[in-house]
Structures are given as structure tokens and as C-alpha cells.
C-alpha atoms as a PDB file:
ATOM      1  CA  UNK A   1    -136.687-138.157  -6.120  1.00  0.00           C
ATOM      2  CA  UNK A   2    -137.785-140.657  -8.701  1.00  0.00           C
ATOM      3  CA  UNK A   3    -135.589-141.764 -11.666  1.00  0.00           C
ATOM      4  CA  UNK A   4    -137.332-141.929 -14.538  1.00  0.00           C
ATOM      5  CA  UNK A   5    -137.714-145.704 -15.497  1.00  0.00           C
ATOM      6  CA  UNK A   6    -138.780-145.950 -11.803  1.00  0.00           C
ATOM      7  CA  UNK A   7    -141.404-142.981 -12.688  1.00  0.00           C
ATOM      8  CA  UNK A   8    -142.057-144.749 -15.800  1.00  0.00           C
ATOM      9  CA  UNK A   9    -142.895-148.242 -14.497  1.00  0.00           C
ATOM     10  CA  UNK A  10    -145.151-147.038 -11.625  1.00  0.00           C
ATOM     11  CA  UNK A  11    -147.079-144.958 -14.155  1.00  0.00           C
ATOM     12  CA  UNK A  12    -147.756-148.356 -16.150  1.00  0.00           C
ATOM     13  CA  UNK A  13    -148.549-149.691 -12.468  1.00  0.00           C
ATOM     14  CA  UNK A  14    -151.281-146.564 -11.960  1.00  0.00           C
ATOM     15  CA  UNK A  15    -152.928-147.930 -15.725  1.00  0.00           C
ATOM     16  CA  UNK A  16    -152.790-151.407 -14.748  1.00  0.00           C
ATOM     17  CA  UNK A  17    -154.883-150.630 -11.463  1.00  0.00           C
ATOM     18  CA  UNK A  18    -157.065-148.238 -12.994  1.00  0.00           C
ATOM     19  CA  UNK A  19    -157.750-151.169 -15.437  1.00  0.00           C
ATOM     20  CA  UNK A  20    -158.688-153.658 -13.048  1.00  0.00           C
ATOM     21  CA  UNK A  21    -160.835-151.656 -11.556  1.00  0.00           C
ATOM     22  CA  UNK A  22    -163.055-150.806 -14.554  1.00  0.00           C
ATOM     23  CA  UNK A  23    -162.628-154.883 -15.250  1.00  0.00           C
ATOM     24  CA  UNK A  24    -164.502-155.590 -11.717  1.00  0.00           C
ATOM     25  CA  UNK A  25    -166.772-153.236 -12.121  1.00  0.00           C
ATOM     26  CA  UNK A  26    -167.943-154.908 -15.590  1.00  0.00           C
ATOM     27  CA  UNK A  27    -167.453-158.381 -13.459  1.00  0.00           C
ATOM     28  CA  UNK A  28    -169.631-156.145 -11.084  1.00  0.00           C
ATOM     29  CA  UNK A  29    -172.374-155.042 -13.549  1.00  0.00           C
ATOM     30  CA  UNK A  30    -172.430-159.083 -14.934  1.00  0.00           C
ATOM     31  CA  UNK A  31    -173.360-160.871 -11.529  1.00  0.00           C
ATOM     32  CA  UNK A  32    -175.880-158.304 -10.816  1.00  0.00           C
ATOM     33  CA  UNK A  33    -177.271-158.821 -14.726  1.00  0.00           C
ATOM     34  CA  UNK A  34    -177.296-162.670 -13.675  1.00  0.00           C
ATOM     35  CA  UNK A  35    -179.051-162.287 -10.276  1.00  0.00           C
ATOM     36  CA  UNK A  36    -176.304-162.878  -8.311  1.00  0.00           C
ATOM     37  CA  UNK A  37    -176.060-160.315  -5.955  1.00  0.00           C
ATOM     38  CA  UNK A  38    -173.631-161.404  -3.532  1.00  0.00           C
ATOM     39  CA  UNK A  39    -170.650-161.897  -6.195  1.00  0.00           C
ATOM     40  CA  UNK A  40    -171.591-158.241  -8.023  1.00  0.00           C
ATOM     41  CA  UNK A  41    -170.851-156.750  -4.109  1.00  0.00           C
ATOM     42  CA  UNK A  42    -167.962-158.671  -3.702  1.00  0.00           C
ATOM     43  CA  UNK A  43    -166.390-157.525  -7.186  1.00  0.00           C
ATOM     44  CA  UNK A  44    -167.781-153.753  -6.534  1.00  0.00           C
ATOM     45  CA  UNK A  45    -165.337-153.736  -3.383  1.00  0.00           C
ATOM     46  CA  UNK A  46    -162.469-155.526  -5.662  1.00  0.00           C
ATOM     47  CA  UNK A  47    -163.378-152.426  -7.685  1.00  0.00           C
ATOM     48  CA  UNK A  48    -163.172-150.137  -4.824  1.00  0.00           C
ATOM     49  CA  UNK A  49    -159.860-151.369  -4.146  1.00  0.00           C
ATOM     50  CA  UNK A  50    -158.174-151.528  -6.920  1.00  0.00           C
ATOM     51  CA  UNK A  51    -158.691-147.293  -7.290  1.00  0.00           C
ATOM     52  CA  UNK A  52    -157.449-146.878  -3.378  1.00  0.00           C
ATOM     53  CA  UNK A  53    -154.541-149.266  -5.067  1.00  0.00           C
ATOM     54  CA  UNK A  54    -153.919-146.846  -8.043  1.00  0.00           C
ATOM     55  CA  UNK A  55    -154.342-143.661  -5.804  1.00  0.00           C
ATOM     56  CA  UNK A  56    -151.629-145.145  -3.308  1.00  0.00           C
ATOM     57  CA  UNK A  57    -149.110-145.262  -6.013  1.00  0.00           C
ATOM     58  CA  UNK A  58    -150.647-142.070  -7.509  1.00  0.00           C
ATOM     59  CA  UNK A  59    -149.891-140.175  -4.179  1.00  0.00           C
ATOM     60  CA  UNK A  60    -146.547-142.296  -4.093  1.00  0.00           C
ATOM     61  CA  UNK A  61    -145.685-141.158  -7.329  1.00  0.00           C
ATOM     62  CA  UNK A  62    -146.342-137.221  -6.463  1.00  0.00           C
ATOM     63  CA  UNK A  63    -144.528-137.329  -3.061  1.00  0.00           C
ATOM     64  CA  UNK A  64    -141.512-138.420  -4.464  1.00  0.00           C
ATOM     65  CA  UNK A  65    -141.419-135.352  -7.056  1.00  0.00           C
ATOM     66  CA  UNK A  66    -141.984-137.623 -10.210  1.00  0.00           C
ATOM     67  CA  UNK A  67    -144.658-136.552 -12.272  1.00  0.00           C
ATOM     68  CA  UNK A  68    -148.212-139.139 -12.661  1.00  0.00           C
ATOM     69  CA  UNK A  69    -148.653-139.380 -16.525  1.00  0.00           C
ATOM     70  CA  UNK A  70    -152.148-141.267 -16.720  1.00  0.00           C
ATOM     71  CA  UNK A  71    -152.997-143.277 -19.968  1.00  0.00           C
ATOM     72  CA  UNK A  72    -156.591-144.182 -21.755  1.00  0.00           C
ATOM     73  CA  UNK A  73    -158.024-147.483 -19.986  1.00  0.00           C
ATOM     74  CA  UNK A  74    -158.189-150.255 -22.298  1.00  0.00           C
ATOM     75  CA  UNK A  75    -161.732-151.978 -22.757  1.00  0.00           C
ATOM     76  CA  UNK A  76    -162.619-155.085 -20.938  1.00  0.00           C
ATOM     77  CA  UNK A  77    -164.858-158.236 -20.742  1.00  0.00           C
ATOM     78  CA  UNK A  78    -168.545-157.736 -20.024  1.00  0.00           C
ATOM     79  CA  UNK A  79    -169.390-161.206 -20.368  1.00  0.00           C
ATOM     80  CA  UNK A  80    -168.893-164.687 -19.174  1.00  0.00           C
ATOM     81  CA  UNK A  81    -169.904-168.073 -19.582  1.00  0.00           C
ATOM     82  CA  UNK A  82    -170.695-168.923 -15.556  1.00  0.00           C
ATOM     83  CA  UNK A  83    -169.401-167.364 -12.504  1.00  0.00           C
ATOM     84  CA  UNK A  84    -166.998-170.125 -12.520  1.00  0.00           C
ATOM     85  CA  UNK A  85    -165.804-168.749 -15.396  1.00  0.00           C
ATOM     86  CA  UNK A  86    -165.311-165.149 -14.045  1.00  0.00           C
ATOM     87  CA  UNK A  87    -163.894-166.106 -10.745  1.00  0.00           C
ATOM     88  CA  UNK A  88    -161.191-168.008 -13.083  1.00  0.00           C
ATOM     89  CA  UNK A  89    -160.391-164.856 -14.899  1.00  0.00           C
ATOM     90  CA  UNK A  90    -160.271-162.856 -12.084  1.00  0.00           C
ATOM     91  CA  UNK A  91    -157.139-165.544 -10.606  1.00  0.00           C
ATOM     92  CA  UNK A  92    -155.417-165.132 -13.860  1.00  0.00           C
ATOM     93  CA  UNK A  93    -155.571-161.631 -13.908  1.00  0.00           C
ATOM     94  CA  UNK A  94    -154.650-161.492 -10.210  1.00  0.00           C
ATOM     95  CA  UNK A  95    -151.444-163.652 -11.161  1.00  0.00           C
ATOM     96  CA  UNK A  96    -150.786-161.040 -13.967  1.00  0.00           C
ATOM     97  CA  UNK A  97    -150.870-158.479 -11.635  1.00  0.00           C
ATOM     98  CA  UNK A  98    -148.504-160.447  -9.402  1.00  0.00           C
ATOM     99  CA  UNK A  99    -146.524-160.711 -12.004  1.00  0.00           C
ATOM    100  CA  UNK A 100    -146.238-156.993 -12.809  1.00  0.00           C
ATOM    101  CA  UNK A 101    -145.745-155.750  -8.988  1.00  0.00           C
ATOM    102  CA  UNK A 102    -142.750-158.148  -8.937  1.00  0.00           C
ATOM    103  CA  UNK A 103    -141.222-156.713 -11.949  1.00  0.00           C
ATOM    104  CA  UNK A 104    -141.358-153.095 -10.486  1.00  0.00           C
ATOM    105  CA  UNK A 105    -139.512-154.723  -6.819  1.00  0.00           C
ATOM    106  CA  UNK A 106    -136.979-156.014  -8.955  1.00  0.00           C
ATOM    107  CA  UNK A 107    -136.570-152.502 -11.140  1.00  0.00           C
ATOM    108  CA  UNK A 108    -136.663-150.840  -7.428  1.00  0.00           C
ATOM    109  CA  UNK A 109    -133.511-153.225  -6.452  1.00  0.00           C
ATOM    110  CA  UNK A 110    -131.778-152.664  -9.428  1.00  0.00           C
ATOM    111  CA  UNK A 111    -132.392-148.868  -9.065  1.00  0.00           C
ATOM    112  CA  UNK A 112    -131.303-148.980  -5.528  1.00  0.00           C
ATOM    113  CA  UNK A 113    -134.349-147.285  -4.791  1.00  0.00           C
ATOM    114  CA  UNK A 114    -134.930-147.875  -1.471  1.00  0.00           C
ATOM    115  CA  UNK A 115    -137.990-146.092  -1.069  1.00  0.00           C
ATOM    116  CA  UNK A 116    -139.853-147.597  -3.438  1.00  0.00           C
ATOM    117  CA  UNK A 117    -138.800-150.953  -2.758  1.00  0.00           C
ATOM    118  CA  UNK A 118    -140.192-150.529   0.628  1.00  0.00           C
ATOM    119  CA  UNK A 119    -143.577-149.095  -0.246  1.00  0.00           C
ATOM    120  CA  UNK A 120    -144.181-152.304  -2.917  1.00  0.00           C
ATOM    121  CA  UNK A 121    -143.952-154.588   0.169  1.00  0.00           C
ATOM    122  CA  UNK A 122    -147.773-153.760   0.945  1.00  0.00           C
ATOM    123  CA  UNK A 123    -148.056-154.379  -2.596  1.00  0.00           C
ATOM    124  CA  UNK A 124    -146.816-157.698  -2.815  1.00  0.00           C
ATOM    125  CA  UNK A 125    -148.428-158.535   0.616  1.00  0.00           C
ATOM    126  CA  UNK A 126    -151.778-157.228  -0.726  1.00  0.00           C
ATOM    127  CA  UNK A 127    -150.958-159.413  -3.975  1.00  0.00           C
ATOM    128  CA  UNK A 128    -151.025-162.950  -1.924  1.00  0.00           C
ATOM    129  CA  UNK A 129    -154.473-162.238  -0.268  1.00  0.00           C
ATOM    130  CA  UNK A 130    -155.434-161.338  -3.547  1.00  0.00           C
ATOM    131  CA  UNK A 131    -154.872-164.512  -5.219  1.00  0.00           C
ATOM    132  CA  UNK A 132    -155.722-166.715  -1.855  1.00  0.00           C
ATOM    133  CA  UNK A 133    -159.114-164.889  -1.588  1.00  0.00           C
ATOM    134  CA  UNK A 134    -159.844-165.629  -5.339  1.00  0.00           C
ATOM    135  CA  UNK A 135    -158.634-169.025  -4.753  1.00  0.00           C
ATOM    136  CA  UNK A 136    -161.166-170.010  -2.110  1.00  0.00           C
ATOM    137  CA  UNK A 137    -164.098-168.966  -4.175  1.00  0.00           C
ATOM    138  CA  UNK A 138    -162.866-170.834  -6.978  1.00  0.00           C
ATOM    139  CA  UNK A 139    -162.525-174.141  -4.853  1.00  0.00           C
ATOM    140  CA  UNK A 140    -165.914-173.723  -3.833  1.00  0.00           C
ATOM    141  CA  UNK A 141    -167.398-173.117  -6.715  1.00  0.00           C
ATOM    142  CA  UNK A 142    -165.923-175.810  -8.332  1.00  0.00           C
ATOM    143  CA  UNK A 143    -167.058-178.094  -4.789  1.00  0.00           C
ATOM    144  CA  UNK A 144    -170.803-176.605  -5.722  1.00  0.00           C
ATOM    145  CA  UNK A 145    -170.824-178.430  -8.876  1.00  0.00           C
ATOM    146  CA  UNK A 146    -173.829-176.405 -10.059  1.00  0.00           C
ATOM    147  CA  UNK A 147    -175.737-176.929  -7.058  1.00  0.00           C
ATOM    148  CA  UNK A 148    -177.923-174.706  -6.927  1.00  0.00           C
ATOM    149  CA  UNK A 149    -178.789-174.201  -3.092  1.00  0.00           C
ATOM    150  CA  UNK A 150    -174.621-173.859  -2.948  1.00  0.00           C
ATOM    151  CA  UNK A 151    -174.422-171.422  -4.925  1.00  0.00           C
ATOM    152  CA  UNK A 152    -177.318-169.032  -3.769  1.00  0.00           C
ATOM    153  CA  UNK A 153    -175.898-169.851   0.359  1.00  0.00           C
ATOM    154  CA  UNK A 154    -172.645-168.567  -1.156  1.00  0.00           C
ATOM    155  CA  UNK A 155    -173.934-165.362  -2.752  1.00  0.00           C
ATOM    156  CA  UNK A 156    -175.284-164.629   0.176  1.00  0.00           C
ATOM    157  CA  UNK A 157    -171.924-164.734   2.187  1.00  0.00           C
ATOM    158  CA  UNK A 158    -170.509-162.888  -0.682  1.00  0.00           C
ATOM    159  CA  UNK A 159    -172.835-159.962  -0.063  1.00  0.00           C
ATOM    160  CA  UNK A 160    -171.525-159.548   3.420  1.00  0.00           C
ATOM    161  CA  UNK A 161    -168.255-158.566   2.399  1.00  0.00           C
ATOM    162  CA  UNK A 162    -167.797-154.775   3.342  1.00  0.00           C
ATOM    163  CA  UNK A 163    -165.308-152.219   1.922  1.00  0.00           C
ATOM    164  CA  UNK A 164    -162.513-151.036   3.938  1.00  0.00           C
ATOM    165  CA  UNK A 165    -159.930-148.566   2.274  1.00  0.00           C
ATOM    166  CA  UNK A 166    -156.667-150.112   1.840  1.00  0.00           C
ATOM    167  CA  UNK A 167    -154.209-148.105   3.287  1.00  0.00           C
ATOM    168  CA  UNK A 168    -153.886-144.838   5.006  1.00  0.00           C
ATOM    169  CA  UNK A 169    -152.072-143.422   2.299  1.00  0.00           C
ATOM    170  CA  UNK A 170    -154.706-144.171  -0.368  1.00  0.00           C
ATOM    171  CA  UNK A 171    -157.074-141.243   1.274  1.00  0.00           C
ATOM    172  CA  UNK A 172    -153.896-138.404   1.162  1.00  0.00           C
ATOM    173  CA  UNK A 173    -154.924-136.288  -1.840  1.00  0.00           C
END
């Protein structure tokens, strides 16, 4: 069973995933407005997986007899001043994310909530691929240097990127 700041905190966690997945889906709806095809696939499967994310800790939530409270999702950017640009937000927000997954491990420990403390792992696992993966893009993006030729030969390995749900849990309803 779930205390209730645990309950509490992994609600806020639900929100903050629901969030960033209406913020990649604007990210989403912005390369495809700007012709780049390739980065609007890649953020539509960020988007895909950051609602398997909130659904894991939705399900989480449930199975452990708390109760999921869901809250409105607050609005988000819908434009950017290069893909640069974008790929930079997305790290920061990443990093915020980080930040928040952390702070419900360490409310776990002090909660001596074992349970939850060992279903965040994934989280905190998924968190570091997360940031690497945004990483990389950023580093070549900023090796591009507005080349143009770049860019489009990286688009085009950004459309190959295929969604794959992230954990089993996510699909238990």
C-alpha cells in the first residue's frame, strides 16, 4: 500500500509525463511545420514514450491501492528559433525530469518504500539514455554548423527511428 506523500509525489510524476508528452508532440508538430521530417518522427516517438512512461506509473500507482489523481496539463512551447534550439530545450527539460525522478528515489528511501524504490530504477535508467540520446543530436547539430546537406542526411536518420513500448508494464490496463 502507498503512503500518501509517496501517492502524492508519483501523481505529480503522472502530470510531469503527461506534460512532456504534449511538449514533444508540439516539438513534433514544429519540425514537421519546418520540413524536417526526420526530427518531427523522432519527437512523435519521444511523445509516444513519455505516455507508456506516465501509464507505467499510472498502473504502478493503481496496483499498489493508492488512488491516480490526474491534474490539467499545463501549455507548452510551439515555437523555436532552429532545431538547435529545440534539441537544447528538450536536454534541459530532460535534466528537469532527471531531476524530479531523483527526488521521488530519495522520498521512496526515506519512506522505506521498497517497492517503489525498486520500480524508479527503470526510471532513472531510462533517464540517462534520455539525456545521452539528446546529447548526441545536440553535438551534431552543433558539428553541422548550418550545413545544410548535414542537416537533411541527419533528418533522414532521424526518421528511421521506430517506436517500441517501454516496458511491459506500460501495456497492463
Amino acid at each position: 500500500m502507498l503512503n500518501e506523500k509517496i501517492e502524492k509525489y508519483l501523481n505529480k510524476q503522472i502530470n510531469a509525463e503527461m506534460w512532456s508528452a504534449y511538449l514533444y508532440l508540439s516539438m513534433s508538430a514544429y519540425c514537421q511545420n519546418n520540413d524536417l521530417k526526420g526530427f518531427a518522427n523522432w519527437y512523435f516517438v519521444q511523445f509516444k514514450e513519455e505516455q507508456d512512461h506516465a501509464m507505467i506509473l499510472f498502473n504502478y500507482v493503481n496496483s499498489r491501492g493508492g488512488k491516480v489523481s490526474l491534474m490539467p496539463i499545463a501549455e507548452v512551447e510551439t515555437e523555436w528559433n532552429s532545431i538547435l534550439a529545440a534539441a537544447e530545450d528538450t536536454l534541459c527539460h530532460e535534466e528537469k525530469v532527471t531531476a524530479m525522478i531523483n527526488e521521488l528515489y530519495s522520498i521512496a528511501l526515506e519512506e522505506k518504500d521498497f517497492a517503489t524504490q525498486s520500480m524508479l530504477k527503470w526510471f532513472i535508467d531510462e533517464q540517462v539514455e534520455e539525456e545521452e540520446s539528446v546529447k548526441e543530436i545536440i553535438g551534431k547539430l552543433k558539428l553541422l554548423q548550418g550545413n545544410g546537406f548535414g542537416l537533411y542526411t541527419l533528418d533522414n536518420e532521424l526518421a528511421a527511428r521506430v517506436y517500441t513500448q517501454a516496458s511491459p508494464l506500460a501495456a497492463k490496463a
